[in-house]
C-alpha atoms as a PDB file:
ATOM      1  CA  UNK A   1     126.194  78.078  76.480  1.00  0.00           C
ATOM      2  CA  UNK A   2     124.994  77.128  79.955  1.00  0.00           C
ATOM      3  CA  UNK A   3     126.837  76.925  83.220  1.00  0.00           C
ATOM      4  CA  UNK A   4     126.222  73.974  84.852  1.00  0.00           C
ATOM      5  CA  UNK A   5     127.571  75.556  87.775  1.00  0.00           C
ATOM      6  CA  UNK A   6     126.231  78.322  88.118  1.00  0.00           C
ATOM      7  CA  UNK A   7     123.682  79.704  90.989  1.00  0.00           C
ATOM      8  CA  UNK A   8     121.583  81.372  88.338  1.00  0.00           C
ATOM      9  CA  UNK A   9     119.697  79.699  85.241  1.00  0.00           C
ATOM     10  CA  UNK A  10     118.481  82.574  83.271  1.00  0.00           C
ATOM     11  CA  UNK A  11     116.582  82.405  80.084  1.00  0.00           C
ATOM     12  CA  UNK A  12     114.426  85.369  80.200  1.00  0.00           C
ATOM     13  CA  UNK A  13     115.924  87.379  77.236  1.00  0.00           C
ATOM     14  CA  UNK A  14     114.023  90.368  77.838  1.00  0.00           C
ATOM     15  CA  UNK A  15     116.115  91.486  81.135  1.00  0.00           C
ATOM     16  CA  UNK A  16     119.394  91.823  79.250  1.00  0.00           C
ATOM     17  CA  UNK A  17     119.361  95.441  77.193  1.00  0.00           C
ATOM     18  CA  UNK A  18     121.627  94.184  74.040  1.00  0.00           C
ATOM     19  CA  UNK A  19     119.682  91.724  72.687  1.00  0.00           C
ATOM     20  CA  UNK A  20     117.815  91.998  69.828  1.00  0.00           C
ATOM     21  CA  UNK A  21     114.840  91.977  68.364  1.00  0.00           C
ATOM     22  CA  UNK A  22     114.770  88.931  66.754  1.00  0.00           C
ATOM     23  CA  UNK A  23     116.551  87.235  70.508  1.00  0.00           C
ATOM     24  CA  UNK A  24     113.581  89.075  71.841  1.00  0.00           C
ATOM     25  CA  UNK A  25     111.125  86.548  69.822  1.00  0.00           C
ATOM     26  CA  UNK A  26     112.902  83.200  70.516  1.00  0.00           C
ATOM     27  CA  UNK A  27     111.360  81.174  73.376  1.00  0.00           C
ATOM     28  CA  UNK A  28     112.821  77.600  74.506  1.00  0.00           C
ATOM     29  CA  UNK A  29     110.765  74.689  75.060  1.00  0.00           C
ATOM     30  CA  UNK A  30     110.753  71.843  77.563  1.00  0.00           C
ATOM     31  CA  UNK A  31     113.650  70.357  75.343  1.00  0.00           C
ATOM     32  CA  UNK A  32     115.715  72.950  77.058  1.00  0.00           C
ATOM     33  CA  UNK A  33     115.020  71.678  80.063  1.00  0.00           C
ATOM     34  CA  UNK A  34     115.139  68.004  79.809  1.00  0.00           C
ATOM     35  CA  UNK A  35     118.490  68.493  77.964  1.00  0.00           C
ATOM     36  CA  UNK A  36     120.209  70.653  81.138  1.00  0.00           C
ATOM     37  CA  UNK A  37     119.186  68.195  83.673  1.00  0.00           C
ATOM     38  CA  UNK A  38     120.929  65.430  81.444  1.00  0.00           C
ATOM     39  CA  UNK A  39     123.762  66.920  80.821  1.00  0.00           C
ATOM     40  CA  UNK A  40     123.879  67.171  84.514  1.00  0.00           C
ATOM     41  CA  UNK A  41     123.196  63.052  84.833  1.00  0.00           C
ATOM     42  CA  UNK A  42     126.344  63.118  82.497  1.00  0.00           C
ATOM     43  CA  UNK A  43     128.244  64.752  84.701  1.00  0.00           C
ATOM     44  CA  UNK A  44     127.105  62.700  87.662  1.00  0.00           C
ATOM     45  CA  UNK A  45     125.939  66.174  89.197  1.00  0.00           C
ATOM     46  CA  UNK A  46     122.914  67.481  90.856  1.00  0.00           C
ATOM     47  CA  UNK A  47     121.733  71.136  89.529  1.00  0.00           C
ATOM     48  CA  UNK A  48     123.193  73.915  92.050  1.00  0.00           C
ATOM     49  CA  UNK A  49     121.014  76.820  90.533  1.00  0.00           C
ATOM     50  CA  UNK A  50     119.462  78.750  93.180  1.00  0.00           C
ATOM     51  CA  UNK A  51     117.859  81.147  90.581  1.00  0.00           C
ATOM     52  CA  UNK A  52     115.838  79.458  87.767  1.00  0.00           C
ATOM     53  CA  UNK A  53     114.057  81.991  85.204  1.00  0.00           C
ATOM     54  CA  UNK A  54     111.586  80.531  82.225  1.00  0.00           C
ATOM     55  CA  UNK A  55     109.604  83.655  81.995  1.00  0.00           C
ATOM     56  CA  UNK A  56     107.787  83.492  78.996  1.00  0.00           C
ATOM     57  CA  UNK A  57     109.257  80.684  77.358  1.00  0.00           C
ATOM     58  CA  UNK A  58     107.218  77.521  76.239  1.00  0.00           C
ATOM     59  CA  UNK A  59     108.263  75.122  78.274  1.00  0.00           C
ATOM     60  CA  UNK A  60     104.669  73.571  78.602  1.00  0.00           C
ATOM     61  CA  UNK A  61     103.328  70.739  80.871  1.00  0.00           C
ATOM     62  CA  UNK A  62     106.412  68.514  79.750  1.00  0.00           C
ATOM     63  CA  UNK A  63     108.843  70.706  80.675  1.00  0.00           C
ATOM     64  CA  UNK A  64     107.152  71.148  83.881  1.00  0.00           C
ATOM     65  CA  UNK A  65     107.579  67.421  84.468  1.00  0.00           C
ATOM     66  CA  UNK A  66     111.490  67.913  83.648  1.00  0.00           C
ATOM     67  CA  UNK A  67     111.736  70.329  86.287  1.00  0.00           C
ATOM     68  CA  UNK A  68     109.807  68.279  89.037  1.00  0.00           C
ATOM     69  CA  UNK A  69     111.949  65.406  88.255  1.00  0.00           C
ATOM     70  CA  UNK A  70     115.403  67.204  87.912  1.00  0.00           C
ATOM     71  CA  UNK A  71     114.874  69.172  91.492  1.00  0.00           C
ATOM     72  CA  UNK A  72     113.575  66.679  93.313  1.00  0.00           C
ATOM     73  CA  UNK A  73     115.092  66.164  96.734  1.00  0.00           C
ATOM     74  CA  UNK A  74     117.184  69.885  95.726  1.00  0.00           C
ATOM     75  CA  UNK A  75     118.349  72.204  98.862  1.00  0.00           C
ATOM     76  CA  UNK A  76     119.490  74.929  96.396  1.00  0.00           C
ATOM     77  CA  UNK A  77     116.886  76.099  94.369  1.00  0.00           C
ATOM     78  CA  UNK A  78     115.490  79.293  96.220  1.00  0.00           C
ATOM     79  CA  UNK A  79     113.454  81.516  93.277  1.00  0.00           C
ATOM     80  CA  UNK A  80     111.711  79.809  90.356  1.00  0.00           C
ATOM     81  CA  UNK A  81     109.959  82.216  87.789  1.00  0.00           C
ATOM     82  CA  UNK A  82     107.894  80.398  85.235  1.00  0.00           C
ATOM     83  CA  UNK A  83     104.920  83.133  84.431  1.00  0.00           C
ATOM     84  CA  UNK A  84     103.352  82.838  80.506  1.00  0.00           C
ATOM     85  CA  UNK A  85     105.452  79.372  80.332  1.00  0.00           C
ATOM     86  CA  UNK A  86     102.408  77.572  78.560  1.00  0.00           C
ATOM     87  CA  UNK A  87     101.437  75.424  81.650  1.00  0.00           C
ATOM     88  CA  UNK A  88      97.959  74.093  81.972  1.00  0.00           C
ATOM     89  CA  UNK A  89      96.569  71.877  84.838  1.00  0.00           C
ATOM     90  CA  UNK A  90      99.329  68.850  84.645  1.00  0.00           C
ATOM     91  CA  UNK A  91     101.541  71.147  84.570  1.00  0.00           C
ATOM     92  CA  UNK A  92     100.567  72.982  87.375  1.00  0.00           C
ATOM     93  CA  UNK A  93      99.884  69.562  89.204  1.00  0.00           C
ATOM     94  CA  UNK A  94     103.934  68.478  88.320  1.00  0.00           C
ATOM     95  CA  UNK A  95     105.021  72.155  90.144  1.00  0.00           C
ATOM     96  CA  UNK A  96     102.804  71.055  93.388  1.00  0.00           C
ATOM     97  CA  UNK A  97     104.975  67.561  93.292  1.00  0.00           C
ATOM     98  CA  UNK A  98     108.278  70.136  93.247  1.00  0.00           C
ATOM     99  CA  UNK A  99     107.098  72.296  95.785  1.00  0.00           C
ATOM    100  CA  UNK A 100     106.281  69.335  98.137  1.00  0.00           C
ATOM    101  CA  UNK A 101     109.850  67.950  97.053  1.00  0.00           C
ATOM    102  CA  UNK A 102     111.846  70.766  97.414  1.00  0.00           C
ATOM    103  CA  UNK A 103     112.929  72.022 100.947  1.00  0.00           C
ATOM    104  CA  UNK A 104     114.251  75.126  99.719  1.00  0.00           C
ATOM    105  CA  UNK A 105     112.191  76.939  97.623  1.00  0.00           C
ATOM    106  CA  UNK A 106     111.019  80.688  98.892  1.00  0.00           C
ATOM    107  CA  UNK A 107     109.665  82.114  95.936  1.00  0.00           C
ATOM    108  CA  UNK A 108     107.693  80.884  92.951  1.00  0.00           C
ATOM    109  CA  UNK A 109     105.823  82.598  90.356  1.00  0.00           C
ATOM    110  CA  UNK A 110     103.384  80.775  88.216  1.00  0.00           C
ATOM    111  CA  UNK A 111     101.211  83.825  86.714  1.00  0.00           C
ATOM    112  CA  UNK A 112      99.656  83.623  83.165  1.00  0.00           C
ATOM    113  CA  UNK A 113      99.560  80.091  83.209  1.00  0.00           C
ATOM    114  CA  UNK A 114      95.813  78.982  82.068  1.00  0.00           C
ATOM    115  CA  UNK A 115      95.423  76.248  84.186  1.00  0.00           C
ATOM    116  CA  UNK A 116      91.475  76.930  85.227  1.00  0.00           C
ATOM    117  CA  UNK A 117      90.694  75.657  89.000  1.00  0.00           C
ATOM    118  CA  UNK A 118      92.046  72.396  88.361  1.00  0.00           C
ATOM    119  CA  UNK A 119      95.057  73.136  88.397  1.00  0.00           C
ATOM    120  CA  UNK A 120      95.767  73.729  92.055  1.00  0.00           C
ATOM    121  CA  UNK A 121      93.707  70.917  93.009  1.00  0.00           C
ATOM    122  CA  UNK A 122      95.401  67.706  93.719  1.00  0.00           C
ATOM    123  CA  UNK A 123      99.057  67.147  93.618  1.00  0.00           C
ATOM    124  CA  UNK A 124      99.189  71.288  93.336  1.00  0.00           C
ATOM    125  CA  UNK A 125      97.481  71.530  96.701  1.00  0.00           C
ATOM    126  CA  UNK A 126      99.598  68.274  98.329  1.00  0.00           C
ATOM    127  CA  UNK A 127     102.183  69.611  97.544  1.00  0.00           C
ATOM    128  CA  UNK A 128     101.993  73.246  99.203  1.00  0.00           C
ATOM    129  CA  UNK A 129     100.542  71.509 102.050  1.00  0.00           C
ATOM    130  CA  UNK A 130     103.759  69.429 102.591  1.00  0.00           C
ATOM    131  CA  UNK A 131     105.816  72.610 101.953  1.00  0.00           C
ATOM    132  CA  UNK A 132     107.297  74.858 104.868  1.00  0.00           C
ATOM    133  CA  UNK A 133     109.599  77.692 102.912  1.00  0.00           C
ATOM    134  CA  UNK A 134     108.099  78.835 100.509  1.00  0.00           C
ATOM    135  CA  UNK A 135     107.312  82.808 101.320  1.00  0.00           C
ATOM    136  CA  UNK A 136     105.881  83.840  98.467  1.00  0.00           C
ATOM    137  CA  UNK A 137     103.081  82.343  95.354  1.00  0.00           C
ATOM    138  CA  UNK A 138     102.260  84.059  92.550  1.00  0.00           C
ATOM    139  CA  UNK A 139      99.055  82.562  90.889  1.00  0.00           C
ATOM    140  CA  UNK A 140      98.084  86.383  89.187  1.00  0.00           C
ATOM    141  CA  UNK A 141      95.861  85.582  85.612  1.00  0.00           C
ATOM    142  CA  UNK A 142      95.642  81.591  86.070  1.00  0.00           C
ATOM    143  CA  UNK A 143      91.853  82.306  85.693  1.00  0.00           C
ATOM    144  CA  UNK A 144      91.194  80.233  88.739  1.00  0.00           C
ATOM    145  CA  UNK A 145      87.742  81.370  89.871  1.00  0.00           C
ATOM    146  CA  UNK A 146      85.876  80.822  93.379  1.00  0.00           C
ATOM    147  CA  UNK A 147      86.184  77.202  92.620  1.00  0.00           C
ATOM    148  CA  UNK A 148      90.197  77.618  92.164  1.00  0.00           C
ATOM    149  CA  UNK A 149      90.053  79.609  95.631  1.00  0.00           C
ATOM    150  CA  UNK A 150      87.847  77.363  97.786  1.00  0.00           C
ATOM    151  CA  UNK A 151      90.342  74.302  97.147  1.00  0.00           C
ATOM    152  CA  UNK A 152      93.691  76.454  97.881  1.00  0.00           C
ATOM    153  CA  UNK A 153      92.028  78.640 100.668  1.00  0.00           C
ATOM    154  CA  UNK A 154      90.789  76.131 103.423  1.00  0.00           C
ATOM    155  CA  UNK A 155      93.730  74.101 103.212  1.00  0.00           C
ATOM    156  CA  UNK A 156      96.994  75.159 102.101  1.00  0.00           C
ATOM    157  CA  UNK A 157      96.780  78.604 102.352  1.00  0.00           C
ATOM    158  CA  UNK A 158      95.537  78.676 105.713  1.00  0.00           C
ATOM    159  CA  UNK A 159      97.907  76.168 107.425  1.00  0.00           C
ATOM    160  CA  UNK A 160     101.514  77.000 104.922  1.00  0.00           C
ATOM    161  CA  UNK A 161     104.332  78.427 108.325  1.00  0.00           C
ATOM    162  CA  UNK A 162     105.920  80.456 105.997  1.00  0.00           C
ATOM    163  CA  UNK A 163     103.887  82.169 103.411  1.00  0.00           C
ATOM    164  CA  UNK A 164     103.852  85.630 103.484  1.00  0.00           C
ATOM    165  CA  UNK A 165     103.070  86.476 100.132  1.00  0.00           C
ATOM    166  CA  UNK A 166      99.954  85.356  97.641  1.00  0.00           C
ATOM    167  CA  UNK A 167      98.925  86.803  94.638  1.00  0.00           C
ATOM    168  CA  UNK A 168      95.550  85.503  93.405  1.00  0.00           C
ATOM    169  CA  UNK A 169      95.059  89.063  90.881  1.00  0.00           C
ATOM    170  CA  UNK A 170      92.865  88.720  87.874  1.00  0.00           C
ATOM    171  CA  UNK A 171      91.517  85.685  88.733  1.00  0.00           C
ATOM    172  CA  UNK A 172      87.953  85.795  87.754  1.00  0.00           C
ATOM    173  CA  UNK A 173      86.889  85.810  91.776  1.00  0.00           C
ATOM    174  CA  UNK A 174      83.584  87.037  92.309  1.00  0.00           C
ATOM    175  CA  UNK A 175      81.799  87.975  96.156  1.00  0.00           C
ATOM    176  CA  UNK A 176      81.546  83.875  96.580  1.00  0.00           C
ATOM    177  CA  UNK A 177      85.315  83.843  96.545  1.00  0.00           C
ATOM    178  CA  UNK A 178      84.858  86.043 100.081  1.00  0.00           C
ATOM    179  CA  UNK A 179      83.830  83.035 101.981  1.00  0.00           C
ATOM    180  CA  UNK A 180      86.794  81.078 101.242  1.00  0.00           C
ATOM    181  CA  UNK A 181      89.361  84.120 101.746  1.00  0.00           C
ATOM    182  CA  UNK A 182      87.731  84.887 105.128  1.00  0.00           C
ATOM    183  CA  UNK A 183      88.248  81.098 106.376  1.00  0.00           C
ATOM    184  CA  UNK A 184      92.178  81.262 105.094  1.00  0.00           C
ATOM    185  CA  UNK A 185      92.380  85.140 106.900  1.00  0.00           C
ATOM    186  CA  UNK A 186      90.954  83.387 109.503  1.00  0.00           C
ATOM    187  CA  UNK A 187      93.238  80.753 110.288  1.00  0.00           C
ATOM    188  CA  UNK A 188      96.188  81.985 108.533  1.00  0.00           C
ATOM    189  CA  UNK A 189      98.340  84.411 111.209  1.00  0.00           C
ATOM    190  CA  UNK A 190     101.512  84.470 108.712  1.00  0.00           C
ATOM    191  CA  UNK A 191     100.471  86.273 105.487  1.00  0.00           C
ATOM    192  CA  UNK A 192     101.153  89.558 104.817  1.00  0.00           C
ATOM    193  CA  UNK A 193     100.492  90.590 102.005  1.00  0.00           C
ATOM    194  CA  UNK A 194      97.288  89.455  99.836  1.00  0.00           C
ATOM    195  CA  UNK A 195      96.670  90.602  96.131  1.00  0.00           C
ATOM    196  CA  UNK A 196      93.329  90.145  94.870  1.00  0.00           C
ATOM    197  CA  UNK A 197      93.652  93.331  92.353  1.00  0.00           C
ATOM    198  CA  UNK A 198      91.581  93.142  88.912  1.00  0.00           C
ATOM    199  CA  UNK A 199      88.975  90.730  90.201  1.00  0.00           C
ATOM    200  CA  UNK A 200      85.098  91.071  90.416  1.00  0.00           C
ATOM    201  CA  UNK A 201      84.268  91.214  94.217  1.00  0.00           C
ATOM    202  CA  UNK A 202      81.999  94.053  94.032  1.00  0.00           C
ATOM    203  CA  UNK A 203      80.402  95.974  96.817  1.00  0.00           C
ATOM    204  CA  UNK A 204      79.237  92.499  98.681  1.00  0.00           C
ATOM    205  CA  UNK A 205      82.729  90.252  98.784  1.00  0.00           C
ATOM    206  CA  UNK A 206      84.331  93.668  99.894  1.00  0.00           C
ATOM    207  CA  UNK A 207      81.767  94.282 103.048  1.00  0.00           C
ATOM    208  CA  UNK A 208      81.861  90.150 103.837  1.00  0.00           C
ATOM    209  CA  UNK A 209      85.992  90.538 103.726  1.00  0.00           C
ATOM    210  CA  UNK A 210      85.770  92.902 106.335  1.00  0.00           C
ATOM    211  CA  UNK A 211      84.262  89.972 108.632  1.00  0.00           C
ATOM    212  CA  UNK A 212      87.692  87.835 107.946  1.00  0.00           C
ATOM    213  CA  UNK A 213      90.104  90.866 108.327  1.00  0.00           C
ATOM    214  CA  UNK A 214      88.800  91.042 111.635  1.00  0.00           C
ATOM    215  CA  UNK A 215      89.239  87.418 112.454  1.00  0.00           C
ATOM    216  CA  UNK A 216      93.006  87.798 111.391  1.00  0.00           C
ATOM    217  CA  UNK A 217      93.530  90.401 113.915  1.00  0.00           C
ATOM    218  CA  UNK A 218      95.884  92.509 112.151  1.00  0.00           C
ATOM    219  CA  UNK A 219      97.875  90.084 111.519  1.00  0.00           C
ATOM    220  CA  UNK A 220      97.696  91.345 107.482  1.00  0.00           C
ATOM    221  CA  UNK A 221      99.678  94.210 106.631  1.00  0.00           C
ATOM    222  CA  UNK A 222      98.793  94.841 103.056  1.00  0.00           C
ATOM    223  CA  UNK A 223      95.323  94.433 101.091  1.00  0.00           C
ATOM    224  CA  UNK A 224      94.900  95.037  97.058  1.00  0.00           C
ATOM    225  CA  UNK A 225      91.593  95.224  95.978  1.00  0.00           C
ATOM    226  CA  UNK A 226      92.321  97.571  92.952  1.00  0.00           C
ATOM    227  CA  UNK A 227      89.947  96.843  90.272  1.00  0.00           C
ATOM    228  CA  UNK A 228      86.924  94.968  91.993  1.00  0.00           C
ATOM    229  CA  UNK A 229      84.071  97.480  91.583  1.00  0.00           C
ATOM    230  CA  UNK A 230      83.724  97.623  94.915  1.00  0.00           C
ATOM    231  CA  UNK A 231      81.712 101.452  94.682  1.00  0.00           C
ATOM    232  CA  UNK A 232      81.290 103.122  97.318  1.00  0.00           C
ATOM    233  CA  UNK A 233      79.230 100.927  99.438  1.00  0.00           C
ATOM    234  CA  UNK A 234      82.462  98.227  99.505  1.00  0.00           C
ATOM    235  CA  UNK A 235      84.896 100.811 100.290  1.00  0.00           C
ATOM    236  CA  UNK A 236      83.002 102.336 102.939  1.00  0.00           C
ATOM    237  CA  UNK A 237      82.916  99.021 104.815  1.00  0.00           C
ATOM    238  CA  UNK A 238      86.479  98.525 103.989  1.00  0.00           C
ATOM    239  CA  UNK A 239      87.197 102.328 105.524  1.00  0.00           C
ATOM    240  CA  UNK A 240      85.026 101.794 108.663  1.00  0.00           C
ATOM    241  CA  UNK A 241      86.965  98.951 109.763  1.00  0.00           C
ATOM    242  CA  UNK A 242      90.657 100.299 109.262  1.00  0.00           C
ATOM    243  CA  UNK A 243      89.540 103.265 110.734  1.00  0.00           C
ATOM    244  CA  UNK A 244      87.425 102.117 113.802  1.00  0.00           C
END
């Protein structure tokens, strides 16, 4: 049963210590969530959930098209968690349409979602573009790549008022990915907090980051690079500029 009414929409199983195993293995598809927003055109209602979690259930691109269309125009929605929900670049593409609709929305997470770098090209990048609240994007193990970065960096991510918080971990980035980060740290004056942990920078994208951390001007107050093989040579770049 599901309370229309409610300021939470909650089903991630996994958070609730009573359920068992076999609860554990059910997932919900975009059925689900077609069937909540009509129940809500039933009721001649508009959804008043500020807290929407599909972690790990299968919603897919289709149920990321029910979500775009039943929260567009929402002031409510605050926190949507859709990590491993089986989106791939439409998908991804019908989230940027709800991000640009949305004029309340602070947190998403989108991680584990194979989308490749198309996915936060076009209507994904118009739509965090038009966005001003959102404060943090989580985009962790979407194997975007430098191409994935170098659309998302030079725009969106370096002009967003609000965003404090990105999370581009496991990613696939390599030291051509340091180009496009250095233009965002550049530019951007808001962020943070950037997480580029278990990526492939190596020694070079760490020593060319330095260049865009001191463009930012301290502006950045937290840096993961965890997991990039940057050796010695990259952290000794990295150390000789937070210590100089």
């Amino acid at each position: 049963v599901v309370d229309l009414s409610s300021s939470t929409l909650n089903f991630q199983l996994l958070e609730n210590p009573q359920v068992s195993l076999q609860q554990c293995a059910m997932r919900f598809g975009p059925q689900v969530v077609r069937s909540i927003f009509e129940k809500l055109a039933e009721k001649n209602a508009t959804a008043t959930f500020e807290v929407v979690n599909l972690s790990d259930n299968l919603i897919g691109d289709e149920g990321a098209r029910y979500l775009q269309a039943g929260f567009a125009g929402n002031k409510c929605l605050k926190q949507l968690l859709l990590p491993r929900a089986g989106l791939t670049a439409p998908g991804m593409h019908a989230i940027g349409e709800l991000l640009g609709d949305c004029a309340s929305l602070e947190e998403i997470v989108l991680s584990s979602n194979v989308c490749d770098a198309e996915g936060v090209k076009g209507d994904f990048d118009k739509g965090l573009k038009k966005n001003k609240t959102l404060k943090s994007l989580y985009l962790a193990g979407c194997r975007l790549g430098d191409e994935g970065v170098a659309s998302l960096c030079p725009g969106a991510l370096s002009r967003h008022p609000a965003l404090q918080h990105v999370s581009l971990g496991y990613n696939r980035l390599e030291h051509g990915a340091a180009a496009s980060l250095n233009r965002m740290l550049a530019a951007n004056k808001v962020l943070r907090y950037l997480d580029l942990s278990g990526n492939a920078l190596g020694p070079q994208g760490a020593k060319e980051l330095v260049q865009g951390l001191k463009e930012n001007k301290g502006k950045l107050q937290k840096l993961s690079l965890a997991q990039n093989t940057i050796r010695l040579e990259g952290t000794k770049a990295l150390v000789d500029f937070f210590t100089s």
